[in-house]
Protein backbone atom coordinates (compact mmCIF):
# COMPACT_ATOMS: atom_id res chain seq x y z
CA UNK A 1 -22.47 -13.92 -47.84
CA UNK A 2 -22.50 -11.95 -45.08
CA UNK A 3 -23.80 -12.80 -41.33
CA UNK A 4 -24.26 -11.42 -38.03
CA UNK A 5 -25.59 -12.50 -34.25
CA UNK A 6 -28.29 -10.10 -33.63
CA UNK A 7 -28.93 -11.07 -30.16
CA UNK A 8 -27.54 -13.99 -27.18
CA UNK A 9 -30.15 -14.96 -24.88
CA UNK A 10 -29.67 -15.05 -21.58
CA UNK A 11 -31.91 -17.19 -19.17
CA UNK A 12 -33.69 -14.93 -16.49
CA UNK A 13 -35.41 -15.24 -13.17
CA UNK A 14 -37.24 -12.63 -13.46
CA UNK A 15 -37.88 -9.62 -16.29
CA UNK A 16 -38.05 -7.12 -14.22
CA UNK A 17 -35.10 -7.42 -12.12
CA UNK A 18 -33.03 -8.43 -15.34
CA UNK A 19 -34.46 -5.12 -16.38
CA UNK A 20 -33.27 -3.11 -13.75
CA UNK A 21 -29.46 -4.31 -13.26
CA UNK A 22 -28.73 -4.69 -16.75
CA UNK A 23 -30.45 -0.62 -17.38
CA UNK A 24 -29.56 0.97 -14.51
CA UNK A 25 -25.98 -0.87 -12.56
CA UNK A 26 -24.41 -1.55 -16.49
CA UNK A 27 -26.30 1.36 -18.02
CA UNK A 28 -27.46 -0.50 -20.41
CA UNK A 29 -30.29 0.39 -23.38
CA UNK A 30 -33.75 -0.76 -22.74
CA UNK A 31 -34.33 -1.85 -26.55
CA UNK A 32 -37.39 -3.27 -26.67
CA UNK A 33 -39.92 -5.03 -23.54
CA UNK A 34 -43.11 -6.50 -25.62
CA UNK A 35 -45.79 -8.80 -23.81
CA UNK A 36 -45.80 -11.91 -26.15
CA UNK A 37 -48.19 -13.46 -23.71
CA UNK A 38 -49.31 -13.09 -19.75
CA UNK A 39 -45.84 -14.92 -19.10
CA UNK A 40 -43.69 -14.13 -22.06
CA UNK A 41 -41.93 -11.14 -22.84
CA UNK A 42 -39.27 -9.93 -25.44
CA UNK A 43 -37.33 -8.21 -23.69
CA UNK A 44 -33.71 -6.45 -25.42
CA UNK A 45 -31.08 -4.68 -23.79
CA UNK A 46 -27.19 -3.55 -25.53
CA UNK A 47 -24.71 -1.52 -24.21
CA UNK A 48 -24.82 2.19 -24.52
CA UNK A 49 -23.47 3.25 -27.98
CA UNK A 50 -23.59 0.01 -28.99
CA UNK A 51 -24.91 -0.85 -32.31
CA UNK A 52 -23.60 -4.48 -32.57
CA UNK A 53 -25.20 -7.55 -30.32
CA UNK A 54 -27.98 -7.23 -27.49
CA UNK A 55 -29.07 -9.52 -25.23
CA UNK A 56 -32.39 -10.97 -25.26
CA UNK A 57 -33.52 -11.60 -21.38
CA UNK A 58 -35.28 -14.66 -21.62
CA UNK A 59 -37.65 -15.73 -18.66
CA UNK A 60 -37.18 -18.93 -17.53
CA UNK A 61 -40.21 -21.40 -18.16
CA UNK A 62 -39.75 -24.43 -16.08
CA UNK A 63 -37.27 -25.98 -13.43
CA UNK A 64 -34.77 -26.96 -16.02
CA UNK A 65 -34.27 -23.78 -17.52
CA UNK A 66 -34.12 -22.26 -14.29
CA UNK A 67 -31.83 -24.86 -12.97
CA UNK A 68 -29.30 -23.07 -15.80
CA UNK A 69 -29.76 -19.29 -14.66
CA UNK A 70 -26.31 -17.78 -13.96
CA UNK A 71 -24.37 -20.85 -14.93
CA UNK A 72 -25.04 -20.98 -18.74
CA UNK A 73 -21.62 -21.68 -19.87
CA UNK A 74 -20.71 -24.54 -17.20
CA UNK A 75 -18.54 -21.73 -15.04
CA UNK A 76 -16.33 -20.06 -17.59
CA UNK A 77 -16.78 -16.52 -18.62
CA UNK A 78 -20.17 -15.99 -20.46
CA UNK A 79 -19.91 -12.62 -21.55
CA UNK A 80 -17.07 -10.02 -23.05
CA UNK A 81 -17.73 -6.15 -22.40
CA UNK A 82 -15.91 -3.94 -24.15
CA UNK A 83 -15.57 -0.27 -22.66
CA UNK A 84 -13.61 2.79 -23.36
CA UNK A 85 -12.60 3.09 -19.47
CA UNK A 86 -11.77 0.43 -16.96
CA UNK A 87 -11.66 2.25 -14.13
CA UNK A 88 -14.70 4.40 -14.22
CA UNK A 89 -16.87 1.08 -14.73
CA UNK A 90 -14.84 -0.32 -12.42
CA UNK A 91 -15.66 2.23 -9.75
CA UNK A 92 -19.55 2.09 -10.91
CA UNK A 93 -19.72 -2.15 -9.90
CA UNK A 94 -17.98 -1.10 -6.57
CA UNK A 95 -20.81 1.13 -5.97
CA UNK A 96 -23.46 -0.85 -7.02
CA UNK A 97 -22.19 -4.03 -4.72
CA UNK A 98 -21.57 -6.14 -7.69
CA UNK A 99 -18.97 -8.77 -7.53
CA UNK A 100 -15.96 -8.52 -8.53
CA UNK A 101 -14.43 -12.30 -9.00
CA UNK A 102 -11.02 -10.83 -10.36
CA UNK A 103 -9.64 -7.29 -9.80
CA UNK A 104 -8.58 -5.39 -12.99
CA UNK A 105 -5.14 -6.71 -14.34
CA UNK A 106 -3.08 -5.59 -17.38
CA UNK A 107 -2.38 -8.35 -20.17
CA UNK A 108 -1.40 -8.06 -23.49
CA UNK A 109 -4.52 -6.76 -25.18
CA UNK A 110 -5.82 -4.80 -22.78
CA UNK A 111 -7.06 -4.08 -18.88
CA UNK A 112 -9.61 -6.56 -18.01
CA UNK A 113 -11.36 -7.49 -14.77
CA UNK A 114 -13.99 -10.03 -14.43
CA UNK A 115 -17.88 -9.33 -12.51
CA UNK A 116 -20.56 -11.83 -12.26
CA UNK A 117 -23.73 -10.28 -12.82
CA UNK A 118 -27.14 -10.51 -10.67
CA UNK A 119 -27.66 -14.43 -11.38
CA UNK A 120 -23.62 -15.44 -11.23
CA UNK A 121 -22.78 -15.16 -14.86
CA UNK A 122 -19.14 -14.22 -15.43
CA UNK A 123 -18.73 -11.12 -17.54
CA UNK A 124 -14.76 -9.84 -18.51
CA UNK A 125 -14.99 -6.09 -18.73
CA UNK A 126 -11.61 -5.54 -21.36
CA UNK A 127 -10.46 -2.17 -22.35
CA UNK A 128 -8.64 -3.04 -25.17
CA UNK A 129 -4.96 -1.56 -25.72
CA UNK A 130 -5.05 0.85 -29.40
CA UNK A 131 -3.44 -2.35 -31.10
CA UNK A 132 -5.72 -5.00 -30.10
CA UNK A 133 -6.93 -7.12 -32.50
CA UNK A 134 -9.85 -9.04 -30.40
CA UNK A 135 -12.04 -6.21 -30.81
């Protein structure tokens, strides 16, 4: 058998900004943005060079979904971005005013610092020593 997660939704306020921090503060790929309905869109966004998981921005559609938007995982770190240099996406967050909520470190299996994005959700950026296995 063999498996894979295609895509993680992530709980939006709004498609358009989602759009715009994910595209143009993480460079990220604009995969796909189809109207499903006058409030629905399927909207898809992955990493550059990335051929692995995306993220599906989801809209929210009432108060209780909305109630969850940058606090999905109860506070702990949502999301895990690999990249092939720290400190050049480190300097791109500084320049786009996102937060940083822990400056870049060295541990064991790589550098990592941690960001929350444009609704709160914690991200680790890790650039993984040559040995690491958690890749």
């Amino acid at each position: 058998m063999k498996q894979h997660i295609s895509k993680i939704a992530l709980v939006v306020k709004d498609y358009d900004e989602a759009i715009q921090f994910y595209t143009k503060v993480l460079s990220f790929d604009l995969i796909e943005d189809t109207k499903l309905s006058e409030e629905k869109r399927w909207v898809v966004v992955r990493p550059p060079g990335s051929t692995g998981c995306a993220l599906l921005l989801a809209k929210a559609k009432d108060e209780t979904q909305a109630f969850h938007i940058g606090n999905q995982t109860g506070g702990r770190v949502s999301f895990f971005l690999f990249t092939d240099n720290l400190d050049r996406d480190h300097q791109n967050l500084l320049q786009h005013e996102v937060q940083i909520v822990r400056e870049p470190a060295k541990h064991e299996y790589g550098k990592v610092l941690v960001f929350a994005d444009l609704y709160g959700n914690l991200w680790d950026l890790i650039e993984p020593f040559e040995t690491n296995s958690l890749a």
